[in-house]
C-alpha atoms as a PDB file:
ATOM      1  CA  UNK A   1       8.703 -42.430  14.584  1.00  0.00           C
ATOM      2  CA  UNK A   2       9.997 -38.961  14.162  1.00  0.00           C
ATOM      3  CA  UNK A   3      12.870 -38.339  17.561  1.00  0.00           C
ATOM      4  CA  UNK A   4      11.794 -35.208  18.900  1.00  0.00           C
ATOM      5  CA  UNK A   5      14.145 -35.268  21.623  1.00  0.00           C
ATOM      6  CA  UNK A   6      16.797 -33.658  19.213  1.00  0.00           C
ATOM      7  CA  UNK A   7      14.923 -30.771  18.231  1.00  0.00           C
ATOM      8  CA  UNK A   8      15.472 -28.094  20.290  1.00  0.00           C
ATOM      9  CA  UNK A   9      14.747 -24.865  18.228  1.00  0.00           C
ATOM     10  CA  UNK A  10      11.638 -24.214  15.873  1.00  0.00           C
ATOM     11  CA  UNK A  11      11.357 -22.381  12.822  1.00  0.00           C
ATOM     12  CA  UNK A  12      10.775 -18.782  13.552  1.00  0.00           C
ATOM     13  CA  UNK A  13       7.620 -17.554  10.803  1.00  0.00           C
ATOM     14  CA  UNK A  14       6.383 -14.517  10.924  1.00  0.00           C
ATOM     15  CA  UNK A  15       6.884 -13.850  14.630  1.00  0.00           C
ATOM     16  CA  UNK A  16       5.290 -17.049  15.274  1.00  0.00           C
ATOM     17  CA  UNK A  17       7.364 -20.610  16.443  1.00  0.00           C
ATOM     18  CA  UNK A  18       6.251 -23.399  14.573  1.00  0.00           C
ATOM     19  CA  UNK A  19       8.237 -26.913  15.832  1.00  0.00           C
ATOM     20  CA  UNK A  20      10.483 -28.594  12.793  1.00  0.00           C
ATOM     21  CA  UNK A  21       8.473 -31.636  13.860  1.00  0.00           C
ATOM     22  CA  UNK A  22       4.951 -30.279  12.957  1.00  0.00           C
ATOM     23  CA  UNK A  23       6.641 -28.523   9.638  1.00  0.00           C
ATOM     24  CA  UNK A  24       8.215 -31.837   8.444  1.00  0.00           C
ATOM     25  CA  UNK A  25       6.690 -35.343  10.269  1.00  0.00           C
ATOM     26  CA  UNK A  26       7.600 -38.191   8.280  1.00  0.00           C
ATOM     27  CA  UNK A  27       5.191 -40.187   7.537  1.00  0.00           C
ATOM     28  CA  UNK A  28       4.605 -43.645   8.932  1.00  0.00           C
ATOM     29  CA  UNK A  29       6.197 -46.622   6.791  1.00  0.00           C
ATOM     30  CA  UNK A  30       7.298 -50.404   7.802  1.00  0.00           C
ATOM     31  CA  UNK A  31      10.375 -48.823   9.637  1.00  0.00           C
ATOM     32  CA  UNK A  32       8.250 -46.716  12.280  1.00  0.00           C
ATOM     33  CA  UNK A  33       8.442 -47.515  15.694  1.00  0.00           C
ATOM     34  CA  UNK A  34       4.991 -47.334  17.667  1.00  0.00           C
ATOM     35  CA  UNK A  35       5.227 -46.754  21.131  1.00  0.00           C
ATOM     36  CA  UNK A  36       4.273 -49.331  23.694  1.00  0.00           C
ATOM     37  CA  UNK A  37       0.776 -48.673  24.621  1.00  0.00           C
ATOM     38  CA  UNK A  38       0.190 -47.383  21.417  1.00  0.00           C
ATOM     39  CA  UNK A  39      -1.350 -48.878  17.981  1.00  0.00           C
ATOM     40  CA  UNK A  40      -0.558 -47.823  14.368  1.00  0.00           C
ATOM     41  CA  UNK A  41      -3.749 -46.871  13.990  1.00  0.00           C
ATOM     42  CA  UNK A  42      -3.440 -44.437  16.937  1.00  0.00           C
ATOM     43  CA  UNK A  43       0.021 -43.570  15.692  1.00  0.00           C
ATOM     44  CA  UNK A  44      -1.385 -42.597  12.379  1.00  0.00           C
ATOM     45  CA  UNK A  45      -4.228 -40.545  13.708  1.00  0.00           C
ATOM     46  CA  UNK A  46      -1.766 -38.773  16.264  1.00  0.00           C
ATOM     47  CA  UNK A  47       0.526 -37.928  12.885  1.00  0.00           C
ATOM     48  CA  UNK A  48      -2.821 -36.581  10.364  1.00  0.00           C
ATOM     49  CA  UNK A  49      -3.995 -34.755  13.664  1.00  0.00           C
ATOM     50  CA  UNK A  50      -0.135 -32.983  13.839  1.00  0.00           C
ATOM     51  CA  UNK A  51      -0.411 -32.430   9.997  1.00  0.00           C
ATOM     52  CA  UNK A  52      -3.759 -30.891   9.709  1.00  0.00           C
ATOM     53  CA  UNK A  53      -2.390 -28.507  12.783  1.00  0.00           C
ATOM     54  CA  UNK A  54       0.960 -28.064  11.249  1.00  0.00           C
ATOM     55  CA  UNK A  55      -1.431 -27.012   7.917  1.00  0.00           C
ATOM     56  CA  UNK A  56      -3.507 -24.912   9.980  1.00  0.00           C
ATOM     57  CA  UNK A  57      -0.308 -23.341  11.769  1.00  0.00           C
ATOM     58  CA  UNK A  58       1.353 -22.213   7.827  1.00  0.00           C
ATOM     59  CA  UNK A  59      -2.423 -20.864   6.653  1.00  0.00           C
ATOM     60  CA  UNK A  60      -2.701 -19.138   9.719  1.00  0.00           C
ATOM     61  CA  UNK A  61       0.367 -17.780   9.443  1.00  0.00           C
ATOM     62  CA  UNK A  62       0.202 -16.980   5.440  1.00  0.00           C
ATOM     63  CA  UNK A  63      -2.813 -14.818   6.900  1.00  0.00           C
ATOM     64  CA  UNK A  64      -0.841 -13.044   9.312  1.00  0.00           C
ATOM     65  CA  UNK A  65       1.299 -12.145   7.013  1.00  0.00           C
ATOM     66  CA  UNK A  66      -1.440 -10.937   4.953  1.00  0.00           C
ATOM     67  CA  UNK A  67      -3.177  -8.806   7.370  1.00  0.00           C
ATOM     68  CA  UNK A  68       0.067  -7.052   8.050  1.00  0.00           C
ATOM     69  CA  UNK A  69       0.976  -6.402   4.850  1.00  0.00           C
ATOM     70  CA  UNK A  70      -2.585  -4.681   4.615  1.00  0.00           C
ATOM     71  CA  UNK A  71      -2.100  -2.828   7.850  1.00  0.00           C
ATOM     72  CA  UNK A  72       0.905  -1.470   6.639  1.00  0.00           C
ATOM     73  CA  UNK A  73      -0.710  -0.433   3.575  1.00  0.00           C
ATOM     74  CA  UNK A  74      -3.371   1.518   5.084  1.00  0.00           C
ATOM     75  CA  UNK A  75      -1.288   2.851   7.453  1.00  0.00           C
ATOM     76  CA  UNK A  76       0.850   4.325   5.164  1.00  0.00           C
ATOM     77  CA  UNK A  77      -2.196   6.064   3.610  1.00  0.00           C
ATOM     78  CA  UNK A  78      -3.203   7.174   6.970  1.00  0.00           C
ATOM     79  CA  UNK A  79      -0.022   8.352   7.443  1.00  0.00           C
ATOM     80  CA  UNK A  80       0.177  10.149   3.693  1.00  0.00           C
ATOM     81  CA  UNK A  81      -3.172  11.881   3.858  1.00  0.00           C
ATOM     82  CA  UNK A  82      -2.252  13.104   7.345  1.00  0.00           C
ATOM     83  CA  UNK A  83       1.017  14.938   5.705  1.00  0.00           C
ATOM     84  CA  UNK A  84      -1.564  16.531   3.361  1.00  0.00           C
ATOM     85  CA  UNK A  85      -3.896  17.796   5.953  1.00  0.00           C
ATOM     86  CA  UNK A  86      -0.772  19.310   7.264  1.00  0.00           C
ATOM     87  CA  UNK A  87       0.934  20.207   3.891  1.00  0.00           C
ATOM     88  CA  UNK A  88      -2.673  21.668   3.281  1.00  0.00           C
ATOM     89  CA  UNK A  89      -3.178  23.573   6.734  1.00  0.00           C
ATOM     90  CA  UNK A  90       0.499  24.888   6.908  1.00  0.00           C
ATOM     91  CA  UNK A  91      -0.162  26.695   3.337  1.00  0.00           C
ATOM     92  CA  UNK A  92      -3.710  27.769   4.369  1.00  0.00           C
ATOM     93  CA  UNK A  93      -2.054  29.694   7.494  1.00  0.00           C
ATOM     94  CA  UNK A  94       0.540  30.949   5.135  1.00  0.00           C
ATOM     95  CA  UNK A  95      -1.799  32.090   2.658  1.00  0.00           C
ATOM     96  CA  UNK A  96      -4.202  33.940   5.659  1.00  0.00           C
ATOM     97  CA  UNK A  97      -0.708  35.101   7.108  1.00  0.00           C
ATOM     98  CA  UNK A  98       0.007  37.039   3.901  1.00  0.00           C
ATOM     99  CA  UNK A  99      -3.893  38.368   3.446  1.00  0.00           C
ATOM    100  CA  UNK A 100      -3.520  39.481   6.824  1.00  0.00           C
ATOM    101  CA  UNK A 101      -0.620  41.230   6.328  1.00  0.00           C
ATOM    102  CA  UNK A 102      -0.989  42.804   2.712  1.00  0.00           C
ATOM    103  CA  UNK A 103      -4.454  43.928   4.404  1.00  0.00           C
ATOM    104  CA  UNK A 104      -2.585  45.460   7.521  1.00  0.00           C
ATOM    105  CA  UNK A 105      -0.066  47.560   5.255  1.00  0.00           C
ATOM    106  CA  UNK A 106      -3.100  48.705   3.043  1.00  0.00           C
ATOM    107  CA  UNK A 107      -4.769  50.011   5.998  1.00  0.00           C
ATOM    108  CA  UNK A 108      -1.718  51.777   7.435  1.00  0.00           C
ATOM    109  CA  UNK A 109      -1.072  53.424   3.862  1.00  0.00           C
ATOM    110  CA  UNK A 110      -4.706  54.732   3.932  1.00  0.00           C
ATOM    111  CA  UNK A 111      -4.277  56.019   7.413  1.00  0.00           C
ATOM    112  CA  UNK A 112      -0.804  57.935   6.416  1.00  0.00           C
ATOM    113  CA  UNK A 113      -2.602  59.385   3.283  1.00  0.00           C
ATOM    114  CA  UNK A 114      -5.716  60.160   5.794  1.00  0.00           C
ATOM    115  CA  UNK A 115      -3.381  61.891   8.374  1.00  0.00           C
ATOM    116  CA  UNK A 116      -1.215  63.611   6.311  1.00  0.00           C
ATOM    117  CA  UNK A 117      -4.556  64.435   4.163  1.00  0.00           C
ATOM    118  CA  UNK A 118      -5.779  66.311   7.619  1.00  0.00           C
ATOM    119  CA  UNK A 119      -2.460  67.591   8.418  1.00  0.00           C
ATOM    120  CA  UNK A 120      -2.247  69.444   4.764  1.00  0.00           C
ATOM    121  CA  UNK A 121      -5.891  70.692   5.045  1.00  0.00           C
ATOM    122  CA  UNK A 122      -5.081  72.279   8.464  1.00  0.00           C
ATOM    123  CA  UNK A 123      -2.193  73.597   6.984  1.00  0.00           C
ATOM    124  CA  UNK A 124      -4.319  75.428   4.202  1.00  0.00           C
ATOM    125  CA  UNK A 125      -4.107  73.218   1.290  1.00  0.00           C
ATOM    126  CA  UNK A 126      -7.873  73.289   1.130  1.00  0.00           C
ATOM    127  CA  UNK A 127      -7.650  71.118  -1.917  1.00  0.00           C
ATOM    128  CA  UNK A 128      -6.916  68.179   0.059  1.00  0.00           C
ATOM    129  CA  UNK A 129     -10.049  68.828   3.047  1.00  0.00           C
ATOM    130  CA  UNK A 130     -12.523  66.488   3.187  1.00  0.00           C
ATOM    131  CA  UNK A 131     -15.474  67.804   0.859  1.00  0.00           C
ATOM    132  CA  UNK A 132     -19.209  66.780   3.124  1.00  0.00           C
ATOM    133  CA  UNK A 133     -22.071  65.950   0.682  1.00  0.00           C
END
């Protein structure tokens, strides 16, 4: 029979502790003590019950490696199409920033040709006056 009294650390997988025990029992053979009380048939069972969890234990583990791995995938495209939206947003302000001003500085220009348009014609330069319909 396996001594577990001298294991005293497990395997660390993927954030999970898994006993060296459960990872590597060795099987039962001519040489394997059975504990008082105990048969080898109940010996045996005990050791395919600790396999089929150790088993279980590696798949389940394999899987949670898995679904991270696909976590961090789609997180990274979460995080990559949010850098767009704000890639796209920060050029859509700059773009409306520069509309906004080119109109600004087209409506001053009209206004200083409008004013100085109304300053001429009250000056006499009758050429520049508004004409009325």
């Amino acid at each position: 029979m396996t001594d577990f009294s001298k294991i005293t650390r497990g395997k660390h997988i993927g954030g999970a502790m898994l006993s060296a025990a459960l990872l590597a029992a060795a099987p039962l053979n001519a040489a394997t003590e059975i504990p008082e009380g105990s048969t080898l048939a109940d010996v045996q069972a005990r050791q395919k019950i600790n396999q089929e969890q150790a088993q279980f234990a590696r798949n389940q583990l394999a899987q949670n490696a898995a679904n991270q791995a696909e976590y961090e995938r789609k997180l990274s495209e979460v995080n990559a199409a949010i850098a767009k939206i704000s890639a796209d947003d920060a050029a859509a302000r700059a773009a409306y920033e520069a509309e906004k001003a080119r109109l600004t500085a087209q409506h001053a220009a009209a206004m200083a040709k409008w004013e100085a348009d109304v300053a001429a014609c009250k000056g006499g330069d009758w050429s520049r006056c508004a004409t009325t319909g």
